[in-house]
N, C-alpha and C. Protein backbone atom coordinates (compact mmCIF):
# COMPACT_ATOMS: atom_id res chain seq x y z
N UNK A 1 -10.05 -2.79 -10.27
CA UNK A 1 -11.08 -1.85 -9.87
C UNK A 1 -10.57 -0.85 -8.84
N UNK A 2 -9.81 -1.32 -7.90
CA UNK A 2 -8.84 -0.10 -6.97
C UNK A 2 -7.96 0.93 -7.55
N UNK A 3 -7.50 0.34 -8.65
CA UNK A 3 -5.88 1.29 -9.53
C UNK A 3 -6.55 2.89 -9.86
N UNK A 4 -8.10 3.11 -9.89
CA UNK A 4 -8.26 4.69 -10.14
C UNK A 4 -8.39 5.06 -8.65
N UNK A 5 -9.05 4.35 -7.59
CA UNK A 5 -8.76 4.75 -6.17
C UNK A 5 -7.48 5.03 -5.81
N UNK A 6 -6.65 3.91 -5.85
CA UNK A 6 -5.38 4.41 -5.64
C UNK A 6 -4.69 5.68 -6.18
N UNK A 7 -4.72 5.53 -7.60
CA UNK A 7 -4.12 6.68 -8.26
C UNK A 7 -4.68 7.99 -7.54
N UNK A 8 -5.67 8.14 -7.31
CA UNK A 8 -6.25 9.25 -6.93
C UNK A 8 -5.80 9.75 -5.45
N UNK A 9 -5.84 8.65 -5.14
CA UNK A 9 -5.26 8.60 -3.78
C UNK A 9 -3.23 9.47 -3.24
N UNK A 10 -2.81 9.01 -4.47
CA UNK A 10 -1.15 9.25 -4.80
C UNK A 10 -1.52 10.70 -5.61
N UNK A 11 -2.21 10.77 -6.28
CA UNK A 11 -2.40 12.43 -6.82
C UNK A 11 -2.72 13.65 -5.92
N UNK A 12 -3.76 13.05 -5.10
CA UNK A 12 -4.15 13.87 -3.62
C UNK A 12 -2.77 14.21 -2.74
N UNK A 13 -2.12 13.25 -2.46
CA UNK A 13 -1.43 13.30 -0.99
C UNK A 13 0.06 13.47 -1.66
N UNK A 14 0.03 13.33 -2.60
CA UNK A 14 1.55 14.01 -3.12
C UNK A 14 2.95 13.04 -3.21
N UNK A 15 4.05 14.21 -2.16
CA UNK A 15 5.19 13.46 -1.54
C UNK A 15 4.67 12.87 -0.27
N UNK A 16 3.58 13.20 0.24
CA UNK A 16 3.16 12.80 1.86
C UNK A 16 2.81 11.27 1.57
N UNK A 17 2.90 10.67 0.40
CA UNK A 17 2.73 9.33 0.28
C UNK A 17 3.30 8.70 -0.73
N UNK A 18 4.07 7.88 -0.42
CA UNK A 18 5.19 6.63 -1.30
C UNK A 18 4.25 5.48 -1.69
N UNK A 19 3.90 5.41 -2.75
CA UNK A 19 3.00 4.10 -3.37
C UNK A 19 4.08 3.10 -4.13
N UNK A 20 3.95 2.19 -3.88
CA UNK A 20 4.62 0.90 -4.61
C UNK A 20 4.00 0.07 -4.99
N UNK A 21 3.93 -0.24 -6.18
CA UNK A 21 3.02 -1.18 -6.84
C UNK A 21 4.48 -2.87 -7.42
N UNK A 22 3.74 -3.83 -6.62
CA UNK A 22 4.00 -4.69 -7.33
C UNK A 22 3.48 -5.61 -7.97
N UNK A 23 4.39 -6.44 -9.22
CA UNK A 23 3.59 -7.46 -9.64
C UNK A 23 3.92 -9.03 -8.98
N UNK A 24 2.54 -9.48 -8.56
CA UNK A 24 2.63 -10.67 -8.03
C UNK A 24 3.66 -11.86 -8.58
N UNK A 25 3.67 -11.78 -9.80
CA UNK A 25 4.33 -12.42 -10.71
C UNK A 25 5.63 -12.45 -11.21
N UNK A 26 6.02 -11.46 -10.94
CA UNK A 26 7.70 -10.91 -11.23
C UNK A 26 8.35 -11.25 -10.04
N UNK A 27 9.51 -11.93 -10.61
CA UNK A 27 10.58 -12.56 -9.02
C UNK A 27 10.40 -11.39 -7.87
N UNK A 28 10.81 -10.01 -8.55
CA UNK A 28 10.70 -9.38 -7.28
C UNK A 28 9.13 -9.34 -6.54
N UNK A 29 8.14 -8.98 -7.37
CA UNK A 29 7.17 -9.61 -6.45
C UNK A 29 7.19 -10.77 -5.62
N UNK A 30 7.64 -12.15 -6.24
CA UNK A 30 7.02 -13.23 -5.73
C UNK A 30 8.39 -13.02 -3.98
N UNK A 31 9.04 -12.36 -4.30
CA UNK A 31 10.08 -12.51 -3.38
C UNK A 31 9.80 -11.82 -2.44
N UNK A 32 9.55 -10.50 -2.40
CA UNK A 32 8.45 -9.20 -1.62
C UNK A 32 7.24 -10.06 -0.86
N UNK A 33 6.77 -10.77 -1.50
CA UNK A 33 5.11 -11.31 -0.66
C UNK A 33 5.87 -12.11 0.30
N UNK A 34 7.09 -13.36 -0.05
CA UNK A 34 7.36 -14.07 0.72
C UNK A 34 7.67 -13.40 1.94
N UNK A 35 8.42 -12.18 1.84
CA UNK A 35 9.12 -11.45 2.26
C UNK A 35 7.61 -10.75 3.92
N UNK A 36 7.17 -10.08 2.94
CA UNK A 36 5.91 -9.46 3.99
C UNK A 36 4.62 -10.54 4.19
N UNK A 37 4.59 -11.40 3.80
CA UNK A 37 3.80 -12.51 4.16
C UNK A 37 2.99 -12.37 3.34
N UNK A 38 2.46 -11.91 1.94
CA UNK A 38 1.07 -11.76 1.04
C UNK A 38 0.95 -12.64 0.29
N UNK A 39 -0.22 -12.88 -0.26
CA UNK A 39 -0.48 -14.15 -1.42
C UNK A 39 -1.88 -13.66 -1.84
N UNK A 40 -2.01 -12.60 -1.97
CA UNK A 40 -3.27 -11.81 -2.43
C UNK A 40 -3.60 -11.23 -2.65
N UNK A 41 -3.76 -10.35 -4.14
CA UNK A 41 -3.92 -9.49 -4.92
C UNK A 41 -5.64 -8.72 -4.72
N UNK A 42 -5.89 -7.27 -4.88
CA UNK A 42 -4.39 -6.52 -3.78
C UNK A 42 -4.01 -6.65 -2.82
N UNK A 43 -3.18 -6.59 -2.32
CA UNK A 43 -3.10 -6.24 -0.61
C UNK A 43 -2.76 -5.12 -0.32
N UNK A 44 -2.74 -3.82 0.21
CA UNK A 44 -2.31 -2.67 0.82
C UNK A 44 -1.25 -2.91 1.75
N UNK A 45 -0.33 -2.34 1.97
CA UNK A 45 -0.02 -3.01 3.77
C UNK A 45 0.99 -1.39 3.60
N UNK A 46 0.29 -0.64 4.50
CA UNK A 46 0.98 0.59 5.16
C UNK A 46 2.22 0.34 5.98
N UNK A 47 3.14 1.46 5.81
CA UNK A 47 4.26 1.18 6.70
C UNK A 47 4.35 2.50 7.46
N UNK A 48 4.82 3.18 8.27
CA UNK A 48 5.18 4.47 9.02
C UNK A 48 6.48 5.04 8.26
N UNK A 49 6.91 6.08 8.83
CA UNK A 49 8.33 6.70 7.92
C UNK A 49 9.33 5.88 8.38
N UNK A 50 9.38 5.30 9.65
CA UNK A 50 10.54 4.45 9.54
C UNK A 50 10.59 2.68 9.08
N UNK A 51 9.39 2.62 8.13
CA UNK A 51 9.96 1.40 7.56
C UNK A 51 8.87 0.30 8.56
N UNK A 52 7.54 0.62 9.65
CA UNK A 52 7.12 -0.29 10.45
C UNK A 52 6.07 -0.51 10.11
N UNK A 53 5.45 -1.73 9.82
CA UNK A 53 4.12 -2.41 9.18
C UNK A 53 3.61 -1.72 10.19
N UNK A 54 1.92 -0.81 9.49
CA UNK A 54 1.41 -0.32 10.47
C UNK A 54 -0.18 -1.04 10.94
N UNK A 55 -0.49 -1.45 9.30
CA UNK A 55 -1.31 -1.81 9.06
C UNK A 55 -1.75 -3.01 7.42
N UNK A 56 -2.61 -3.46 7.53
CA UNK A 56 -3.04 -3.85 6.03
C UNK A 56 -4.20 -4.26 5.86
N UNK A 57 -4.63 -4.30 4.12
CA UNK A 57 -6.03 -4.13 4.07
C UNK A 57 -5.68 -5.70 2.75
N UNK A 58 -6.65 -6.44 2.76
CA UNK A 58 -6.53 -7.00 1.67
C UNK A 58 -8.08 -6.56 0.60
N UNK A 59 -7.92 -6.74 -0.69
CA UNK A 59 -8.77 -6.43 -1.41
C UNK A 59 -8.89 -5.46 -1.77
N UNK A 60 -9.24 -4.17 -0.65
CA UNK A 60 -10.01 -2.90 -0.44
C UNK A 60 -9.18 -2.18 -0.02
N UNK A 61 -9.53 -0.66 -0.09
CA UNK A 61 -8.05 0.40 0.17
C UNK A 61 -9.56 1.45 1.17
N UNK A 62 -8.94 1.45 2.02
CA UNK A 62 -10.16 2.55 3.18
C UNK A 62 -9.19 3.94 3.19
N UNK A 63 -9.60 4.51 1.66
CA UNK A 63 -8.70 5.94 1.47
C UNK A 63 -8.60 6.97 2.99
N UNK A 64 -10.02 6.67 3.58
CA UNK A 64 -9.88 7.64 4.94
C UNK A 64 -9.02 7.29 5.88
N UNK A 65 -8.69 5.93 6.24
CA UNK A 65 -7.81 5.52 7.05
C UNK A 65 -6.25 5.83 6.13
N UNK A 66 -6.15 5.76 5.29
CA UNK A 66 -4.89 6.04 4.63
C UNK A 66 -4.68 7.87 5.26
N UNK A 67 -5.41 8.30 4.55
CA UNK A 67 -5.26 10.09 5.14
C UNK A 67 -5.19 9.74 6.13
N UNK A 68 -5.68 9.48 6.92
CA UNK A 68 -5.52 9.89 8.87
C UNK A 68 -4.04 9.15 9.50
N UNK A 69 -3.50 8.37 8.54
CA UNK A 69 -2.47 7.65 9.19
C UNK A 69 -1.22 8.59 8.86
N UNK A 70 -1.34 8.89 7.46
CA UNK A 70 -0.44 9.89 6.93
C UNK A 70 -0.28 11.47 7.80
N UNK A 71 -1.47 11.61 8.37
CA UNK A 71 -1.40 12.71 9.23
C UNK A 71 -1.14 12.81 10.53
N UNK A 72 -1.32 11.62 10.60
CA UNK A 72 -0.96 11.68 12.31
C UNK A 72 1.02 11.46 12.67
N UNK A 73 1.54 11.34 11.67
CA UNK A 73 2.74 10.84 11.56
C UNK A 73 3.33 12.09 11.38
């Protein structure tokens, strides 16, 4: 139910935003969650340009907080 939010979200903001989608299920997923701590589809988890967890949302994507983070950076 998020994937047309999102998309819309990556159509809006362009290059000003790097989306990565993984699958929970694929080694590299299962290795990624271990990795950032997730076990729950979706999870969001924002990073800054240099690579720093800024934030995360599980479930739900709060598109306004996404814009404002992207802009303030």
């Amino acid at each position: 139910m998020v994937r047309p939010v999102v998309n819309r979200l990556e159509t809006e903001m362009g290059e000003g935003l790097q989306i990565i989608r993984l699958n929970v299920h694929d080694p590299v997923g299962r290795q990624l969650g271990d990795r950032f701590d997730f076990r729950f589809t979706p999870t969001f988890i924002f990073f800054d340009a240099n690579g720093i967890e800024q934030w995360r949302s599980l479930g739900t994507l709060d598109t306004d907080r996404v814009r404002s983070s992207v802009t303030t950076q």
